[in-house]
N, C-alpha and C. Protein backbone atom coordinates (compact mmCIF):
# COMPACT_ATOMS: atom_id res chain seq x y z
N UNK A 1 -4.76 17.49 140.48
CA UNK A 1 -5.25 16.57 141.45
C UNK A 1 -6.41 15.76 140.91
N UNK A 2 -7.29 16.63 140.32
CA UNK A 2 -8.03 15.73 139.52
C UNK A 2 -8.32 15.52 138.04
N UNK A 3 -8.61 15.05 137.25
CA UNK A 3 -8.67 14.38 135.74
C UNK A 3 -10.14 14.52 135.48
N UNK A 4 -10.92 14.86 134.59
CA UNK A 4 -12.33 15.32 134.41
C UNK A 4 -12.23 14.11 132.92
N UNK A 5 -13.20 12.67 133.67
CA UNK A 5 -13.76 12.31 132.48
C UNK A 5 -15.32 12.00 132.73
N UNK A 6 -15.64 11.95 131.43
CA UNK A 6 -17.34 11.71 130.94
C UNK A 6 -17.53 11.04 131.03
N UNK A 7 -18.62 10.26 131.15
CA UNK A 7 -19.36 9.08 131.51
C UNK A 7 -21.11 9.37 130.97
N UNK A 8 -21.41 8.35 130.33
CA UNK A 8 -23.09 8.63 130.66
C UNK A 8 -23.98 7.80 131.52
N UNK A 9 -24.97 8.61 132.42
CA UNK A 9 -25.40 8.29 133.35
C UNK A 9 -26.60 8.36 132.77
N UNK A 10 -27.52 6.81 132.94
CA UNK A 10 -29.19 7.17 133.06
C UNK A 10 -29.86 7.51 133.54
N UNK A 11 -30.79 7.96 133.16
CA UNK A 11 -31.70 9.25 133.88
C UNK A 11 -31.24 10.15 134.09
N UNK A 12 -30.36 11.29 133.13
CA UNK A 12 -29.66 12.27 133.25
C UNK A 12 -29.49 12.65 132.06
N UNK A 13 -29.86 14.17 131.65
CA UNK A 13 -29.50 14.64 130.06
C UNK A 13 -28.46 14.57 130.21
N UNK A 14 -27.54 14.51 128.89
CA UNK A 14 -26.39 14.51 128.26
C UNK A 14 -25.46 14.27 129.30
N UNK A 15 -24.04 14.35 129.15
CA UNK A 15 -22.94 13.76 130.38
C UNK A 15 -22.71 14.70 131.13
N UNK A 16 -22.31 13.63 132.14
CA UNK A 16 -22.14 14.05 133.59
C UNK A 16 -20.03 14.24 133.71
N UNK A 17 -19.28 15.24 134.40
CA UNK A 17 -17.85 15.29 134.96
C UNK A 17 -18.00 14.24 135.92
N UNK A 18 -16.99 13.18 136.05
CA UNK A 18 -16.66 12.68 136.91
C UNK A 18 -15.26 12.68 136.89
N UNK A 19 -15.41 12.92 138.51
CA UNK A 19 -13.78 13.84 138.81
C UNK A 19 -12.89 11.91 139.31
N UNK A 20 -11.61 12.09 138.60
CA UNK A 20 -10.80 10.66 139.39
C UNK A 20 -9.38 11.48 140.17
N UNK A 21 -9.45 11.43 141.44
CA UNK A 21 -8.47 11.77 142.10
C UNK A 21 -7.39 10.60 142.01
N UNK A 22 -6.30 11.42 142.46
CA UNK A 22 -5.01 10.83 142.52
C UNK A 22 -4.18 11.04 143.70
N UNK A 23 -4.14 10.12 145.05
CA UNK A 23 -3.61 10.17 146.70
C UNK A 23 -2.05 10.54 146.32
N UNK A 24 -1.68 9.65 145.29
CA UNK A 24 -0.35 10.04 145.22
C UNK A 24 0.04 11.31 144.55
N UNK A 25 -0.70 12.00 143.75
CA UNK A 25 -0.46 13.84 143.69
C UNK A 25 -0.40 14.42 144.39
N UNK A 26 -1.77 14.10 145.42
CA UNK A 26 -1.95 14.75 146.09
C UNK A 26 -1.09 15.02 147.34
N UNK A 27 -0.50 14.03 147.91
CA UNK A 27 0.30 13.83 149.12
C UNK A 27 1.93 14.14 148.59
N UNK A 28 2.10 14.15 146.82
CA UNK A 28 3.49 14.55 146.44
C UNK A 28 3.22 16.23 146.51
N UNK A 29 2.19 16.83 146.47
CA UNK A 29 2.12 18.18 146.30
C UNK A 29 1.58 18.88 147.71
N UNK A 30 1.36 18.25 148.73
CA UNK A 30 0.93 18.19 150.65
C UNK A 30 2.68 18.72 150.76
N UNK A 31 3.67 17.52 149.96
CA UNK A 31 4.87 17.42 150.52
C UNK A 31 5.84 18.12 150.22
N UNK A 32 5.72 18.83 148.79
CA UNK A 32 6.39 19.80 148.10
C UNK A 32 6.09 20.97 148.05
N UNK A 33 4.71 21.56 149.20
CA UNK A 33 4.81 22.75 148.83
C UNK A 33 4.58 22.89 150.30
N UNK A 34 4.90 21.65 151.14
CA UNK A 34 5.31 21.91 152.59
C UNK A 34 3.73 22.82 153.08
N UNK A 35 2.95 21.83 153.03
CA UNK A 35 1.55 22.61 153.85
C UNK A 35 1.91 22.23 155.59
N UNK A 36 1.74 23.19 156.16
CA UNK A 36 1.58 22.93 157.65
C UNK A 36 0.90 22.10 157.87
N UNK A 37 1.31 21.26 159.47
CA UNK A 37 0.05 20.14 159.39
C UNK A 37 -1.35 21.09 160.21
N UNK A 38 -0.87 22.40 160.77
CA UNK A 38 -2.43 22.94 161.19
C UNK A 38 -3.06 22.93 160.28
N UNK A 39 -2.85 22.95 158.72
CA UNK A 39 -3.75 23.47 157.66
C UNK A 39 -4.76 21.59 157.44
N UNK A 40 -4.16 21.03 158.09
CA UNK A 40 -4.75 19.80 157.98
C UNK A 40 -5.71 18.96 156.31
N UNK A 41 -4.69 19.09 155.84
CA UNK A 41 -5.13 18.85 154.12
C UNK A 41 -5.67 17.59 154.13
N UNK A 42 -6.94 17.37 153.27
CA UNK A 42 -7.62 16.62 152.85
C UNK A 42 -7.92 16.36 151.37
N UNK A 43 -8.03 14.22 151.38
CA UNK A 43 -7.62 14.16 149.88
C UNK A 43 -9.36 14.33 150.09
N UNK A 44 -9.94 14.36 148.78
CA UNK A 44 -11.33 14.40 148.86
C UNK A 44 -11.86 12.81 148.10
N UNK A 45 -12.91 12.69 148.32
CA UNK A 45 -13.54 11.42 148.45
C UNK A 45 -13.85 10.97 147.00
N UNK A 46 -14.40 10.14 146.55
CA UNK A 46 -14.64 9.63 145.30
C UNK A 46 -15.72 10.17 144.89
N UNK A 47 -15.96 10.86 143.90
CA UNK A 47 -17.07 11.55 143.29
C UNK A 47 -17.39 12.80 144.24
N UNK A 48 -16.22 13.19 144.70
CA UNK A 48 -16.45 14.67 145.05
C UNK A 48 -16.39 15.50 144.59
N UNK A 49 -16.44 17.10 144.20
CA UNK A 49 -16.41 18.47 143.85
C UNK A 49 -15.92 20.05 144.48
N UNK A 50 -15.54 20.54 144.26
CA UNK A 50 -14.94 21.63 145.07
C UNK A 50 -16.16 21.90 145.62
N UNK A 51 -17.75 21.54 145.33
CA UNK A 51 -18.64 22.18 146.39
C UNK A 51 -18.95 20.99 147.12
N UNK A 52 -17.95 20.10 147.68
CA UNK A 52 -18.22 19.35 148.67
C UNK A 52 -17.18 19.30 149.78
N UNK A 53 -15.99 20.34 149.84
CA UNK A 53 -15.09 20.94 150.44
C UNK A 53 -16.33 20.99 151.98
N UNK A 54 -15.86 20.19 153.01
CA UNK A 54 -16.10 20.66 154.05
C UNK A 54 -16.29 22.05 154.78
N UNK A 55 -16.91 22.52 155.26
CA UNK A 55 -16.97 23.37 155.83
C UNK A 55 -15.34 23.98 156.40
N UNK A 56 -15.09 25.47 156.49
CA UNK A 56 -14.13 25.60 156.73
C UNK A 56 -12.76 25.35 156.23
N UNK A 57 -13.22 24.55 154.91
CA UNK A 57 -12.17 24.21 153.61
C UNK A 57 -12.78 24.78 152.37
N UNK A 58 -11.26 24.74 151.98
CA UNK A 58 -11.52 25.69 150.15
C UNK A 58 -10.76 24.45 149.22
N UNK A 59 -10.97 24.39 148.12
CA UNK A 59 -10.58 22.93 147.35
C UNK A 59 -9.78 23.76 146.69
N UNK A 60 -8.82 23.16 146.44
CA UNK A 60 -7.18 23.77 145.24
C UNK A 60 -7.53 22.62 144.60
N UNK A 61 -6.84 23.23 142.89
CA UNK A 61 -7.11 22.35 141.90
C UNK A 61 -5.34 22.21 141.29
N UNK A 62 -4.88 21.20 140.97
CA UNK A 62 -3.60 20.47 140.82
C UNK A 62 -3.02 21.98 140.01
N UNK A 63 -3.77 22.50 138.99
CA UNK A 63 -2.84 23.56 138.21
C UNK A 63 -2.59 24.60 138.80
N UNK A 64 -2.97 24.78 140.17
CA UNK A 64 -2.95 26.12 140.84
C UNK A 64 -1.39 25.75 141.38
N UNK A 65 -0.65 24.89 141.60
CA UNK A 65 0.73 24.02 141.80
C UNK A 65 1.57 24.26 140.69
N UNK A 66 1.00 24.71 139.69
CA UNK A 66 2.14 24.52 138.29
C UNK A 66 2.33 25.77 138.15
């Protein structure tokens, strides 16, 4: 779901992960592994992190699918 590239950011030692999601993985893998809609899946936002999982959500990472 997400792709981990580097970037350098100023005012910041050495590089920073910046995560690039992908709607269309994400909603091909919502659809193929048939999530209920109670589980109410969310793509996550631009420059998010599994520790920005809303409350009451846990973040899956694309290889946990393979």
């Amino acid at each position: 779901m997400a792709e981990e590239h580097h970037e350098d950011n100023p005012g910041e030692e050495g590089l920073v992960p910046v995560l690039k999601w992908d709607l269309g993985l994400f909603e091909q893998i919502v659809r193929s592994s048939r999530f209920p809609p109670e589980w109410d899946a969310k793509y996550p936002g631009q420059n998010q992190t599994a520790a920005d999982a809303p409350l009451g959500y846990i973040m899956l990472f694309e290889d946990f699918f393979h």
